[in-house]
Structures are given as C-alpha cells and as structure tokens.
Protein backbone atom coordinates (compact mmCIF):
# COMPACT_ATOMS: atom_id res chain seq x y z
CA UNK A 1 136.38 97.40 83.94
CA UNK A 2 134.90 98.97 87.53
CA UNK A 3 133.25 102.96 86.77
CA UNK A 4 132.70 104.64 90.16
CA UNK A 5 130.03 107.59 90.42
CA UNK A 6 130.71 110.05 93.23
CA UNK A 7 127.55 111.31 94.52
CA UNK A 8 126.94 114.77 95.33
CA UNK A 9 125.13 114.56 98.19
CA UNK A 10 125.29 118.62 99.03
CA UNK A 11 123.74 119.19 95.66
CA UNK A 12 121.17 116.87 96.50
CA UNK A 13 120.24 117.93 99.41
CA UNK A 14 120.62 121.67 98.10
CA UNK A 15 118.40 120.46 95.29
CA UNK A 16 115.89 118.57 97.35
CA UNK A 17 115.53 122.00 99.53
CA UNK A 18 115.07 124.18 96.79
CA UNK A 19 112.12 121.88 95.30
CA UNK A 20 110.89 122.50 98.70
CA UNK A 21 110.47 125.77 99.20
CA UNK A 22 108.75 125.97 95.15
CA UNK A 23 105.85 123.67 96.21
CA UNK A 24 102.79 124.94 95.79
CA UNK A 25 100.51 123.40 98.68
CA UNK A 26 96.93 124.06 99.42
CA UNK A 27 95.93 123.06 103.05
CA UNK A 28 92.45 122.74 103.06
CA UNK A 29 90.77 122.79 107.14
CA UNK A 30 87.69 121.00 107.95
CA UNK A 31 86.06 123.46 110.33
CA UNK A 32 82.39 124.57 111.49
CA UNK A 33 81.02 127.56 112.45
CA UNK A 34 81.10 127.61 116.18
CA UNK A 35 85.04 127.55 115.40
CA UNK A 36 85.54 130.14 112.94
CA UNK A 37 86.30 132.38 115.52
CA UNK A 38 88.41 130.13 118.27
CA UNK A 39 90.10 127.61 116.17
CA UNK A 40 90.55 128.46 112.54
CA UNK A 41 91.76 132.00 113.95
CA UNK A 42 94.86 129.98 115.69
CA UNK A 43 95.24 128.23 112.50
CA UNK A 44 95.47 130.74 110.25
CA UNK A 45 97.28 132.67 112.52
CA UNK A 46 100.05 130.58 113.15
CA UNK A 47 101.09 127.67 111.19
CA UNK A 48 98.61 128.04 108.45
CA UNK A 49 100.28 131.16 107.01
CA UNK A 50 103.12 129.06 105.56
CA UNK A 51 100.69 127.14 103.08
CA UNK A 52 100.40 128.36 99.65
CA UNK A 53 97.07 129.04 100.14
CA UNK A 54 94.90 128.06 103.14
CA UNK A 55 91.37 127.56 102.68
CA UNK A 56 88.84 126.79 105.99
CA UNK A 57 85.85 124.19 104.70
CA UNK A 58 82.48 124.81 106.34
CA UNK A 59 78.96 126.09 105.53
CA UNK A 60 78.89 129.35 106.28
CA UNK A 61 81.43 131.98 104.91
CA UNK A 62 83.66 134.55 107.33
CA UNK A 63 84.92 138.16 106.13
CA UNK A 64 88.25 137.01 107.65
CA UNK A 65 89.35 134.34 107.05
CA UNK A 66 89.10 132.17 103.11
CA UNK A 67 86.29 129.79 103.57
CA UNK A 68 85.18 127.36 101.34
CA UNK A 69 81.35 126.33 100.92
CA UNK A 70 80.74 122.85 100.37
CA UNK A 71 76.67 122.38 100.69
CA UNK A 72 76.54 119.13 103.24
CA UNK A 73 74.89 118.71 106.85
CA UNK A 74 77.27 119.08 109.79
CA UNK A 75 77.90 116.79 111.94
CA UNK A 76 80.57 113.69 112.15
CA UNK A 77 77.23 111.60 110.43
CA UNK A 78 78.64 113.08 107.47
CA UNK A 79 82.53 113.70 107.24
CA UNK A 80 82.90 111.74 104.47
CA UNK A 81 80.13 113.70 102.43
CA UNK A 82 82.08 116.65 103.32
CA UNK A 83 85.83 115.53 102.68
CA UNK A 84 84.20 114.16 99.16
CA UNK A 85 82.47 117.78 97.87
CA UNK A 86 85.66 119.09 99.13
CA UNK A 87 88.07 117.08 96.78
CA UNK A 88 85.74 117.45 93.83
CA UNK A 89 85.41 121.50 94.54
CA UNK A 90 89.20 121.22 94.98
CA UNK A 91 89.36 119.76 91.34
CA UNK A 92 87.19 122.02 89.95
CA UNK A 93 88.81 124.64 90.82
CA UNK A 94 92.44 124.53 91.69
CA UNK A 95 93.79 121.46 90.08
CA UNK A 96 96.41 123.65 87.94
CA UNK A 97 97.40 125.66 90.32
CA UNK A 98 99.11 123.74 93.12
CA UNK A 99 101.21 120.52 93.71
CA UNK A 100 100.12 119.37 96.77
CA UNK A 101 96.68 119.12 98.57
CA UNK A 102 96.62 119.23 102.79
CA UNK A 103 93.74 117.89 104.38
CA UNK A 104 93.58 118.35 108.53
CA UNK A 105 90.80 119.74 111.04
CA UNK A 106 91.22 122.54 113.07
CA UNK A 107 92.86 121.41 115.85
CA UNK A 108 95.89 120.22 114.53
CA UNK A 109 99.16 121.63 113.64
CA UNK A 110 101.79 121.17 111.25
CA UNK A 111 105.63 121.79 110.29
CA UNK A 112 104.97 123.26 107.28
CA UNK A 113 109.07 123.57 106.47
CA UNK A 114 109.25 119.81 107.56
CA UNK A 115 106.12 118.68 105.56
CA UNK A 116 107.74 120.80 102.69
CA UNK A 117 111.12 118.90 102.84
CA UNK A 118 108.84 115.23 103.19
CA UNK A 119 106.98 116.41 100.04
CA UNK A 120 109.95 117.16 98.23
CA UNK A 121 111.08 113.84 97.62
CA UNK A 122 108.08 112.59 95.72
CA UNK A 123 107.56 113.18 91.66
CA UNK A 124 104.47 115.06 90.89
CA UNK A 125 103.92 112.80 88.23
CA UNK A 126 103.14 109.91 90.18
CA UNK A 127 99.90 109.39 92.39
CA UNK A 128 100.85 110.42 96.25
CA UNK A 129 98.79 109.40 98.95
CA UNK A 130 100.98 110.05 102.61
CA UNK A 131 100.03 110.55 106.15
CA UNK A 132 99.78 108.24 109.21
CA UNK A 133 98.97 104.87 107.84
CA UNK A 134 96.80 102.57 110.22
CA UNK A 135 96.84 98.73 108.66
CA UNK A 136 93.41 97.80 109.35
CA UNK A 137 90.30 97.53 107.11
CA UNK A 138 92.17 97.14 104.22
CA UNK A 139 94.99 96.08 101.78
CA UNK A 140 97.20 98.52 102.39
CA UNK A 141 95.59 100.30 105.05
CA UNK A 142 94.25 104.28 105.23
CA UNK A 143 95.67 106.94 106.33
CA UNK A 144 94.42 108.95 109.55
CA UNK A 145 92.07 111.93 109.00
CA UNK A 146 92.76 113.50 112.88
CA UNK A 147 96.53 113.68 111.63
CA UNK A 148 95.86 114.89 108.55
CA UNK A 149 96.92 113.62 105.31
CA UNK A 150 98.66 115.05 101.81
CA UNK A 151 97.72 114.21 97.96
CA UNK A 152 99.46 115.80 95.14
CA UNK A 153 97.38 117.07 91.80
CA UNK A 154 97.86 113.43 90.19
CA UNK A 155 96.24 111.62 93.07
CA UNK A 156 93.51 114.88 93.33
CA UNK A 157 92.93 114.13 89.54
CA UNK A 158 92.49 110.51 89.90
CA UNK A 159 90.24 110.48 92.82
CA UNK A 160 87.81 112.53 90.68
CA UNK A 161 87.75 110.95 87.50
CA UNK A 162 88.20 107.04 88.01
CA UNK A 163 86.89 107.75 91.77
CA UNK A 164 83.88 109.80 92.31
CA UNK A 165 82.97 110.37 88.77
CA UNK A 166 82.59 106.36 87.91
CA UNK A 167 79.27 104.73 89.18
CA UNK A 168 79.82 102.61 92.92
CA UNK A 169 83.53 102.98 92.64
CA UNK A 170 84.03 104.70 96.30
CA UNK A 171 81.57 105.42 99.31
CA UNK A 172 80.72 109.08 98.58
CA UNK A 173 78.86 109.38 102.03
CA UNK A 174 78.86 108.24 105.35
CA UNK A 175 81.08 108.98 108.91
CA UNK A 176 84.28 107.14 108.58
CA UNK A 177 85.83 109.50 106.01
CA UNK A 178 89.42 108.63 106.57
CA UNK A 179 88.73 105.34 106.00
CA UNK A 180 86.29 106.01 102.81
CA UNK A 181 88.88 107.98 101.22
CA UNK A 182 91.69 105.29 101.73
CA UNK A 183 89.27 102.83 100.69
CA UNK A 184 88.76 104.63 97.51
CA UNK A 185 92.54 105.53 96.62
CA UNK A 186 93.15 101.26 96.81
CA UNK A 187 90.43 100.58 94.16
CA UNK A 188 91.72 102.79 91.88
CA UNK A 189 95.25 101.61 92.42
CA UNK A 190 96.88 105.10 94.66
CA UNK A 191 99.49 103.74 96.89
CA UNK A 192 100.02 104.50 100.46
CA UNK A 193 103.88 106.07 100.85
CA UNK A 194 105.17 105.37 104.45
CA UNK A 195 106.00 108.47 106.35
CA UNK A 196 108.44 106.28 108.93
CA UNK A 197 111.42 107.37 109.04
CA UNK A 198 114.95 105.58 108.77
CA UNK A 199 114.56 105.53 112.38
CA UNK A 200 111.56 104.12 112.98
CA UNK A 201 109.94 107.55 114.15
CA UNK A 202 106.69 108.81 112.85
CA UNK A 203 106.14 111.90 111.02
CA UNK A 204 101.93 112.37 111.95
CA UNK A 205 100.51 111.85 115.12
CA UNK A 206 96.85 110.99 115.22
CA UNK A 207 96.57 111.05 119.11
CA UNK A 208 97.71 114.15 121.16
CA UNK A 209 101.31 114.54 121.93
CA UNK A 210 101.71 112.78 124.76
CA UNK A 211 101.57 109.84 123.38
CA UNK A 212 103.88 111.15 120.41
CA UNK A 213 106.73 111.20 122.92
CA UNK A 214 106.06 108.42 125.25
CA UNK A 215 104.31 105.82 123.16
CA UNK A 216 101.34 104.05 122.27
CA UNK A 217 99.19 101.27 123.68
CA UNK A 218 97.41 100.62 119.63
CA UNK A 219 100.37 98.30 118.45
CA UNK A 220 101.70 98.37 115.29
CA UNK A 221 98.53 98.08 113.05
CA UNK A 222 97.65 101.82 114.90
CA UNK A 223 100.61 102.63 115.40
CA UNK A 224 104.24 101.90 114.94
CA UNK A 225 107.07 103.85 116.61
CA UNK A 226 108.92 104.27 119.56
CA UNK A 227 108.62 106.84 122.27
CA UNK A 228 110.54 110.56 121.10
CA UNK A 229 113.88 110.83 123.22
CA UNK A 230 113.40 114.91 121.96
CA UNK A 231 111.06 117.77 123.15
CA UNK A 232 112.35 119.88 121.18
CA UNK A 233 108.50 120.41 119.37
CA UNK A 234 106.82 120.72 122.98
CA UNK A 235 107.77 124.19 123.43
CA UNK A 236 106.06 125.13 119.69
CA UNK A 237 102.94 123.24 120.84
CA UNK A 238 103.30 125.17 124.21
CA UNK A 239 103.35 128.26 122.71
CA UNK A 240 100.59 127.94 119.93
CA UNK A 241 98.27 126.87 123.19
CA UNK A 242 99.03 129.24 124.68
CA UNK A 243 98.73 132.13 122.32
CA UNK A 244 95.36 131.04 120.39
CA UNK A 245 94.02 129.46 124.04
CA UNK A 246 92.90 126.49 122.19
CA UNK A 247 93.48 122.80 123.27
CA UNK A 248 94.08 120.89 120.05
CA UNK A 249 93.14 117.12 120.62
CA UNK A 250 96.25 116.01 117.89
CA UNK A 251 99.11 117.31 116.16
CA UNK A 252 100.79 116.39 113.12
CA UNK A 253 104.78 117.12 113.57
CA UNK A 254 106.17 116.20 110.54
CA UNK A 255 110.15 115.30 111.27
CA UNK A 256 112.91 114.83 109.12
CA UNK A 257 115.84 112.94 110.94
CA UNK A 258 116.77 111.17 108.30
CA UNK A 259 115.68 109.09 104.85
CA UNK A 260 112.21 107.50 104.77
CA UNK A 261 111.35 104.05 104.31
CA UNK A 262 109.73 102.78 100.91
C-alpha cells in the first residue's frame, strides 16, 4: 500500500515568515567611546532600529543611545574579556525576554528581515550557534566576530552555566574573542549551523564587500563561496555610507536565495 503526503509549501513558507517577524532578537554592538557619536549613531539609526532591542556595549554610558556597561579595559588586548561580561550581563538580565542574541561591532550592517527569515528555521529549543564559520583552530571551526554572529537563549544559557560558570572550561580573557567563544561553544557540545546557502553563497561577510561580490583569496577554510553575480545590496551599503559618513570595514548581508545546507 503507497500513502502520498502533499506538502504545503505556501503554508510553510507563510508559517516560516510569520515565526519571523515574532522573534524577539537582541543585537548587542561592541563599541567605544570615541564612536558613540560617529558609528553607533549610523547604527542605531539605520539598520539597528529593526532589532527587538539594540543595546551599544562600552564603558561609558550616552543619554542617546542604550548603552550597556560592562567594567573591562579597552582595547583589542581584551575583546574577549569584553564579549565574555557581555554574555554573562546578557544572562543576567535578559535571558527570558528574547529568542535570539546578535553580536557585531559597529561597523557592520545587517538585513535584519533576511537574518529574521535565517533565524526562523531553527527551534529555540535547541542550542544555535550561526555566523560565518572559518575551519581553522578547531573541530568544527568558530565563527567570525567582524561578521557578527547569532545565539539563541538555549545556547546564551549554556554558555553561562556549563561555560563560564564551571572552573577552566573556556578562556574568559584574552584578544582572539571570536575564536575564544567558538572554542568554548565546542567543549560544551554547541554546534556550528552552516549559513551556506543551497547555492553555495554566503550569508556573513567578514571582509568588506568587495570581496563579497568578487571573491576571496582565503580558500575554503576562510572562506567558501563564489563571487555574487547581484548588486542588488551595493546600493543599501551606498546609501548607509553615505548618510552616516562612516566607512564600515565589513558587512554582514544575510541572503536568502534559497534552503541552507545542514
């Protein structure tokens, strides 16, 4: 006896876009002073007002924009000291009140409405750990810090309490914070989900736009895609230039052509 299933796929993807829009995502922006005014403006400005909430991470508070004090010295020395206080202030508290956790710096920016849609097709019950993946230094690699990368509350609650809160489990301190962090999610068993799509196409881009569209000299371990036959997203970056007059270093255009790879 054969049983066939029709699948619905416009109530999927109705489903899948609905889910979307609900999300509750905190982008958190590693800034410093000196920026407050320049960059996290543009930021918060533009792209950063379709977050949930949007908070800017740095020392010293601003009566415009949401800051968030974490108590660390400046300075690249000590990115992973800051990205650390960060997730366990983070924990503390907002870990009820949102789905998804956005780390980036300040000169980045995102498709929030494309990030949404990526975000939509993970459970929240699972650990998520998703950005650009670079397959060096370990297992199953790390995810880059310049591109910016996205947790939900399970992997937020699990870096804190079999991470950080358990004796010589992960590097609390140090410079190489994107790799610390990926480090850490391994040990305590937080998978890295690929953000390539069915097309072989990335969805974060860790080094400037240019070589988004026309490739990369890195490889596959730094980066695996093929050169953008669209430019549809320069005139966005265009525009965000030339509004905020800042010149971000990287972007993170998160695309959605088409299924991603597992």
């Amino acid at each position: 006896m054969f049983y066939f299933f029709t699948l619905d796929l416009h109530n999927e993807k109705s489903y899948l876009e609905e889910k979307a829009k609900r999300l509750r995502i905190l982008c958190y922006t590693m800034t410093v002073p000196a920026n407050l005014r320049t960059k996290a403006i543009a930021v918060n400005n533009t792209w950063g007002a379709r977050c949930t909430k949007l908070v800017f991470v740095t020392p010293e508070p601003s009566s415009s924009l949401h800051t968030m004090q974490v108590d660390v010295q400046e300075g690249r020395g000590h990115l992973t000291d800051k990205t650390v206080k960060t997730l366990i202030a983070l924990y503390k508290t907002y870990k009820n009140d949102f789905d998804w956790f956005y780390k980036c710096d300040d000169d980045v920016y995102i498709i929030m409405e494309n990030l949404r849609h990526l975000l939509a097709q993970h459970d929240s019950y699972v650990p998520v750990y998703l950005g650009h993946q670079f397959r060096v230094m370990t297992k199953q690699g790390y995810l880059s810090g310049g591109a910016g990368y996205a947790i939900n509350r399970k992997a937020l609650e699990m870096i804190n309490v079999n991470g950080f809160q358990v004796s010589d489990t992960c590097q609390i301190s140090g410079k190489d914070e994107d790799l610390d962090i990926g480090k850490c999610f391994e040990k305590i068993g937080v998978k890295v989900y690929s953000t390539v799509d069915a097309f072989g196409r990335q969805a974060f881009h860790p080094f400037g736009f240019q070589k988004a569209f026309f490739g990369h000299e890195g490889g596959e371990n730094y980066y695996v895609s093929r050169p953008y036959e669209t430019v549809n997203i320069l005139y966005i970056v265009i525009e965000w230039v030339r509004k905020s007059k800042c010149k971000p270093k990287q972007i993170s255009v998160t695309m959605y052509p088409g299924p991603m790879k597992r």
